[in-house]
Protein backbone atom coordinates (compact mmCIF):
# COMPACT_ATOMS: atom_id res chain seq x y z
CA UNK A 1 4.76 26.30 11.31
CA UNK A 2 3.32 22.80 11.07
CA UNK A 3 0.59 21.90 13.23
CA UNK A 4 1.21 19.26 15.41
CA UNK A 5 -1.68 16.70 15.23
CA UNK A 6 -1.81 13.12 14.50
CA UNK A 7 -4.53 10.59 13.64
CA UNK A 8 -3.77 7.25 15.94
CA UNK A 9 -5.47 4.35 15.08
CA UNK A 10 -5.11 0.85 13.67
CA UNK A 11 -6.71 -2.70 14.21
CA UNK A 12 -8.88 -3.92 16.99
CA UNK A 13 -6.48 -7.33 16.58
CA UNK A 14 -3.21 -4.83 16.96
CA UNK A 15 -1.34 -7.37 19.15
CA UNK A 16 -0.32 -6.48 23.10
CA UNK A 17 3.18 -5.49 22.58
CA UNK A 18 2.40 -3.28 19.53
CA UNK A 19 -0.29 -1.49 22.29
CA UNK A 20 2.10 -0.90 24.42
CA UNK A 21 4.57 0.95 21.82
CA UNK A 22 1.39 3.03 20.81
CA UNK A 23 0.89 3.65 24.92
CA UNK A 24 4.87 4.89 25.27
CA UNK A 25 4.64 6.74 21.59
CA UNK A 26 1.60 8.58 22.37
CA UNK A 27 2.76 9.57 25.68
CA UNK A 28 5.66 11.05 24.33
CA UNK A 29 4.38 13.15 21.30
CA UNK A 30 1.84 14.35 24.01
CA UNK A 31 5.22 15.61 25.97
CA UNK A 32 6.25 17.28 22.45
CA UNK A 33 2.60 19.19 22.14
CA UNK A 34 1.42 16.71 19.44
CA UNK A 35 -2.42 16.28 19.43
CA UNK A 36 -4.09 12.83 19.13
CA UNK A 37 -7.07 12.51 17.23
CA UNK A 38 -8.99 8.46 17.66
CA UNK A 39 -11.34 6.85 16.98
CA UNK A 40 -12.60 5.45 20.60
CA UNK A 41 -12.28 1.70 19.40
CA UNK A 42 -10.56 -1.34 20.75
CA UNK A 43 -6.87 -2.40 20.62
CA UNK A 44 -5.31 0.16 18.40
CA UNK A 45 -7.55 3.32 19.16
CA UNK A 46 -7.78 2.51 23.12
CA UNK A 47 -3.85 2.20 23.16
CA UNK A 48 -3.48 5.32 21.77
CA UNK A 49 -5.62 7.69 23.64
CA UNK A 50 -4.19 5.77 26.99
CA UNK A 51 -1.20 6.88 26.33
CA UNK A 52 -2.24 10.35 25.29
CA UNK A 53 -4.27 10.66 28.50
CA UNK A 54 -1.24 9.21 30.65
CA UNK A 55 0.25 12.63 29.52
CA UNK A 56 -2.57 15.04 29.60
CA UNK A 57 -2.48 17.83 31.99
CA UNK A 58 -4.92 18.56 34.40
CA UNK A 59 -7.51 21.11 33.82
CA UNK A 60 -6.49 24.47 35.35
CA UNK A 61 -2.69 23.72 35.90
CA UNK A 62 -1.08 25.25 32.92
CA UNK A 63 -3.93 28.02 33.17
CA UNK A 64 -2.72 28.77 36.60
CA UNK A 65 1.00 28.46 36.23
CA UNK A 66 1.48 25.81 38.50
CA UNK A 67 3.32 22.60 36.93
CA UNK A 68 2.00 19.56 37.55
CA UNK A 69 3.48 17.24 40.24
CA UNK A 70 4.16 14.60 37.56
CA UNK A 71 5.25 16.54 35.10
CA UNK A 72 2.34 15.97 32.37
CA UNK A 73 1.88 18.32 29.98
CA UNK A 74 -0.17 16.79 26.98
CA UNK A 75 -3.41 18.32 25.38
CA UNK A 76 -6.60 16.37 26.06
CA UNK A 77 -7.28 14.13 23.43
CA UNK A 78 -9.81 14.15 20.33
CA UNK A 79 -11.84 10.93 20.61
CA UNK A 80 -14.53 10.70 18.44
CA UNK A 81 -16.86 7.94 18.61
CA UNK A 82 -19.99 7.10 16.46
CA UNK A 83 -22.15 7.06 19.51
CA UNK A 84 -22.27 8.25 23.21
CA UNK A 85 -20.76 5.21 25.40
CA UNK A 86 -19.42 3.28 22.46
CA UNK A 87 -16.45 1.53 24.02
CA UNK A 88 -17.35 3.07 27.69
CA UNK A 89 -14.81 5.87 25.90
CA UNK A 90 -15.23 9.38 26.32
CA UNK A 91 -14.97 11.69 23.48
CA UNK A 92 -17.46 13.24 21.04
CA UNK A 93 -20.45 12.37 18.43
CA UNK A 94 -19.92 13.91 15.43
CA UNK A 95 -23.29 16.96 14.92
CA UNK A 96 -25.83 15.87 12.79
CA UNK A 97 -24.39 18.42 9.77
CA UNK A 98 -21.21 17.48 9.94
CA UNK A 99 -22.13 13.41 10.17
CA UNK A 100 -23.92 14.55 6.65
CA UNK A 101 -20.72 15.59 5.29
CA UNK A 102 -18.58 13.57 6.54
CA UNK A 103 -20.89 10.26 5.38
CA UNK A 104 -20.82 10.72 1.65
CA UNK A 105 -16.62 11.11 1.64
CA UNK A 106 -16.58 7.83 3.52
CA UNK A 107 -19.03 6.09 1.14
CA UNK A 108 -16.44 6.98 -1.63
CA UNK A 109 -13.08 5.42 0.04
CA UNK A 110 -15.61 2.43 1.47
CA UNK A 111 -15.50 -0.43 -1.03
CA UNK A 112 -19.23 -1.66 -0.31
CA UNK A 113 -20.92 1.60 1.30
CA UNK A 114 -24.51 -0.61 0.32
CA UNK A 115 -23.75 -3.40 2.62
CA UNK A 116 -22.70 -1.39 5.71
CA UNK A 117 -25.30 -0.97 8.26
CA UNK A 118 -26.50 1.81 10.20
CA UNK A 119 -23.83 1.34 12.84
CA UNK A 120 -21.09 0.52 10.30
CA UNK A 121 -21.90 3.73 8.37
CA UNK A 122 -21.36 5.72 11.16
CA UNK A 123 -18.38 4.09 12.17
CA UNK A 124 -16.44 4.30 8.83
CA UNK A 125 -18.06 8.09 8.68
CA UNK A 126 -15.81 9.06 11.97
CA UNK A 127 -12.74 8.12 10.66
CA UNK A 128 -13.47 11.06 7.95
CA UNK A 129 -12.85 13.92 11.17
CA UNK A 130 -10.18 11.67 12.38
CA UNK A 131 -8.08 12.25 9.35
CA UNK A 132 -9.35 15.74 8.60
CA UNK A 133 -10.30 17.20 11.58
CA UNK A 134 -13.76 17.47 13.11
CA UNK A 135 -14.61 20.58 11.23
CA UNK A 136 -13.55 18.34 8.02
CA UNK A 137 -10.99 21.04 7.38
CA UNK A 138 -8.13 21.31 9.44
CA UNK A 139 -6.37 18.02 8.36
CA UNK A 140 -3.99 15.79 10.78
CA UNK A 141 -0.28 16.06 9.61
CA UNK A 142 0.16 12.38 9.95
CA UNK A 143 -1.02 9.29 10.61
CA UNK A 144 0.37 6.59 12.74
CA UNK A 145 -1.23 2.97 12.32
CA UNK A 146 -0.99 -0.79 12.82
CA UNK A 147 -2.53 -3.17 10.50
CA UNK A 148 -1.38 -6.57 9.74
CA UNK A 149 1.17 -6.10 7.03
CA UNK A 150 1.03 -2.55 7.07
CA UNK A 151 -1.59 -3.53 4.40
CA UNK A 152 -4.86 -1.67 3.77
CA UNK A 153 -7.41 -3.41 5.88
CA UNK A 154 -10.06 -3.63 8.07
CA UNK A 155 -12.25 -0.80 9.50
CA UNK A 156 -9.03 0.99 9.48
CA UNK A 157 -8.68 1.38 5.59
CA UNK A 158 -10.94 3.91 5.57
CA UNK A 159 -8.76 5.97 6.87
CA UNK A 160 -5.50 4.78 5.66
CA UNK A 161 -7.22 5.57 2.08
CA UNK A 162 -8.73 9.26 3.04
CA UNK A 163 -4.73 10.03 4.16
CA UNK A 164 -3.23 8.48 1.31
CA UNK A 165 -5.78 10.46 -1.16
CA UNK A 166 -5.11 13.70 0.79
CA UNK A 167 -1.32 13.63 0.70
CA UNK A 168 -0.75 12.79 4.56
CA UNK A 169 1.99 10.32 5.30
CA UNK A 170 1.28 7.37 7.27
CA UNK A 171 3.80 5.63 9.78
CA UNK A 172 2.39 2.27 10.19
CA UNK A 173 3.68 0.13 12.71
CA UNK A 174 4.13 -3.04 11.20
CA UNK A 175 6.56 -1.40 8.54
CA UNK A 176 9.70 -2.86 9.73
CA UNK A 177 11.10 1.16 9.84
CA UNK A 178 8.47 2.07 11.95
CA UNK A 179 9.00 -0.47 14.60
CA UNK A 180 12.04 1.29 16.67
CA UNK A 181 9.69 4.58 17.22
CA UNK A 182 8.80 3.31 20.89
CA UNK A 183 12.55 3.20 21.46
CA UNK A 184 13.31 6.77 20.53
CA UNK A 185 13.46 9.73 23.09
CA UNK A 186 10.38 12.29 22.91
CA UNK A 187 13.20 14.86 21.50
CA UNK A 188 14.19 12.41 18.64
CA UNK A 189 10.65 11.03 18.29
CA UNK A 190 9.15 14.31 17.69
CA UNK A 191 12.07 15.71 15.78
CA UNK A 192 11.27 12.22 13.32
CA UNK A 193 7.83 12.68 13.12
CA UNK A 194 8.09 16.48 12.40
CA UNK A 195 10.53 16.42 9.68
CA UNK A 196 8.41 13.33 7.92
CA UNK A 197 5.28 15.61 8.04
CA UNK A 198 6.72 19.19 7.24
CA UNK A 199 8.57 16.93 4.36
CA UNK A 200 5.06 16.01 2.97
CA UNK A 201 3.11 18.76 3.83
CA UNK A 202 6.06 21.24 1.75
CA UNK A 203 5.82 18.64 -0.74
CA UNK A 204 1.85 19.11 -1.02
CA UNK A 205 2.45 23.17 -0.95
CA UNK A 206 4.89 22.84 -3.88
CA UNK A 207 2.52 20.79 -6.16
CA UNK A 208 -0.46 23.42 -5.18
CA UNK A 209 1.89 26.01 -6.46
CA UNK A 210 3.12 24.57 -9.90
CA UNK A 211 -0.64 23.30 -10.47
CA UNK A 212 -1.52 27.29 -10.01
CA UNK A 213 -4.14 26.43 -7.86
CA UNK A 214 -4.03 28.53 -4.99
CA UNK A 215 -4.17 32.32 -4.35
CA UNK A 216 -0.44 33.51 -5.71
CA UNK A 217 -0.31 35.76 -1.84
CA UNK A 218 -0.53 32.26 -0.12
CA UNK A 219 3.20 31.26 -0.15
CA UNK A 220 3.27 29.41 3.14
CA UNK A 221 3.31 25.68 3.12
CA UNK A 222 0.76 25.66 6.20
CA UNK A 223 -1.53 28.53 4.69
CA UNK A 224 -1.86 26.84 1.13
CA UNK A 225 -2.48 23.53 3.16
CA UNK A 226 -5.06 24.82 4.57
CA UNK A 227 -6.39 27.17 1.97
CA UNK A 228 -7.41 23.46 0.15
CA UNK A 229 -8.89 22.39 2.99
CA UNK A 230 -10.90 25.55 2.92
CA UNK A 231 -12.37 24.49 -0.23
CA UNK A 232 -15.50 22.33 -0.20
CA UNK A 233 -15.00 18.61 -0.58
CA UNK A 234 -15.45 17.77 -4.66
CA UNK A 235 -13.20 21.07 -4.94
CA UNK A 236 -10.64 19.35 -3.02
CA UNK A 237 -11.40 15.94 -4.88
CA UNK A 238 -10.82 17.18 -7.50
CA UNK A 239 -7.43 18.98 -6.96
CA UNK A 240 -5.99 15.64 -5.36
CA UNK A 241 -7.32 13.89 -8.46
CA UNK A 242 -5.20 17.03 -10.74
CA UNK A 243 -2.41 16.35 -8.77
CA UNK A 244 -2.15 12.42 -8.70
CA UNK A 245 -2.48 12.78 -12.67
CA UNK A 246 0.58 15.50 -12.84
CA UNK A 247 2.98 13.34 -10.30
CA UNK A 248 2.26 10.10 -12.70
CA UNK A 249 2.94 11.88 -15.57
CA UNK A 250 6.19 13.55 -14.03
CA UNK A 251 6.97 9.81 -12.39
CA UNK A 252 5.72 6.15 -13.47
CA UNK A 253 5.93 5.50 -9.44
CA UNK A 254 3.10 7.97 -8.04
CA UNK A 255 3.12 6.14 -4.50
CA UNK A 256 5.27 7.58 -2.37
CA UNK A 257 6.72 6.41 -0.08
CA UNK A 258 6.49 7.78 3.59
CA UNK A 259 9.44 7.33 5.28
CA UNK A 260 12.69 7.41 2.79
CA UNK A 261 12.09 11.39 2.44
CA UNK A 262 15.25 13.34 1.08
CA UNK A 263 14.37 15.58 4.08
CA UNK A 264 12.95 13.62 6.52
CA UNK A 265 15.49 10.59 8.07
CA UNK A 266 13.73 7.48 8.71
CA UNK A 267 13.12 5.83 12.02
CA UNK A 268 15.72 3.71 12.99
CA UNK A 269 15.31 -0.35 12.96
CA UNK A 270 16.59 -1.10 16.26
């Protein structure tokens, strides 16, 4: 079974009305279980965990049986933030050994790792555990964004270019397709998001197999997932890098495209 977890983040300039779709969409996948994983920054990042936290439940209720008077039932969200009070947020510093790790895979998706200062290193080095979980190795199953023109940009590319390197789709918000999400009930929404993520994620599993990469016992999509993720980083590099080479040679387009899955229906343009 997948795991639900997404990565929510985008641009500090993500305009007011976009923030507010974030707000309703977060709120909802917290209603279908989904876990948030941010980044603590503002615009984008603070609209997301708002709406995450609008949803979480209240220490001690579900441990106790009693259901909470407003019906919240959301899992407190991962906010990780490159120092204590950055953006008077709450969350968590990455440890000192994990920062390590996490710091030299950033410096290779970061286009000029020399000119970023202390501060900026440790910024772009956070949005490695955003996108692959803050053990490095339990990877989000998708990623919803907004940039402007659902392009690459901004502090946010780091990111967008760790899940696009990894194999994990990204729903960006300023894709046309993307912008009826907000509109769709929790059932639908997570019922979207899930079938665009399992799509990928047995995608990913399928090329592991045929590369005869993994262990042959591991036949479940989730387990041979996670199996790579197991592996240290330049393992893993490595195998994306093997894989990227087999899907160009089996297809002259090797960018695929997130949302027009033969599996996975995409979001409505309302």
């Amino acid at each position: 079974m997948l795991d639900r977890i997404y990565t929510g983040i985008g641009s500090r300039q993500t305009p007011d009305t976009v923030c507010d779709d974030m707000r309703v969409i977060a709120a909802k996948l917290a209603d279908a279980g989904w876990l948030l994983r941010s980044g603590g920054a503002p615009g984008a990042d603070s609209a997301w965990a708002d709406g995450a936290k609008a949803r979480q439940t209240p220490p001690g209720a579900v441990a106790f049986g009693r259901p909470d008077p407003q019906g919240r039932t959301g899992k407190a969200p991962v906010i990780i933030l490159p120092h204590e009070g950055f953006n008077n947020q709450a969350g968590i510093v990455l440890p000192k050994n994990i920062l390590a790790d996490a710091e030299p895979i950033a410096a290779s998706f970061h286009p000029n790792w020399s000119a970023c200062n202390a501060f900026a290193r440790k910024a772009h080095s956070r949005n490695v555990p955003q996108v692959l979980g803050p053990d490095l190795a339990t990877p989000s199953t998708v990623v919803l964004a907004w940039t402007p023109d659902a392009a690459t940009v901004g502090g946010t590319a780091t990111a967008l270019r760790i899940a696009t390197f990894c194999r994990i789709p990204i729903l960006n918000l300023a894709d046309p397709r993307c912008q009826g999400l907000a509109s769709l009930s929790t059932e639908a929404l997570d019922t979207t998001v899930f079938a665009i993520a399992t799509s990928w994620q047995d995608d990913l599993a399928q090329q592991i197999t045929r590369a005869g990469i993994a262990p042959p016992r591991l036949t479940d999509s989730r387990e041979l997932v996670l199996w790579l993720h197991a592996q240290p980083w330049n393992t893993r590099r490595e195998v994306f890098h093997r894989l990227a080479i087999q899907e160009a040679t089996r297809d002259a387009t090797a960018t695929r495209d997130p949302l027009p899955t033969p599996r996975a229906p995409a979001p409505p343009t309302l």
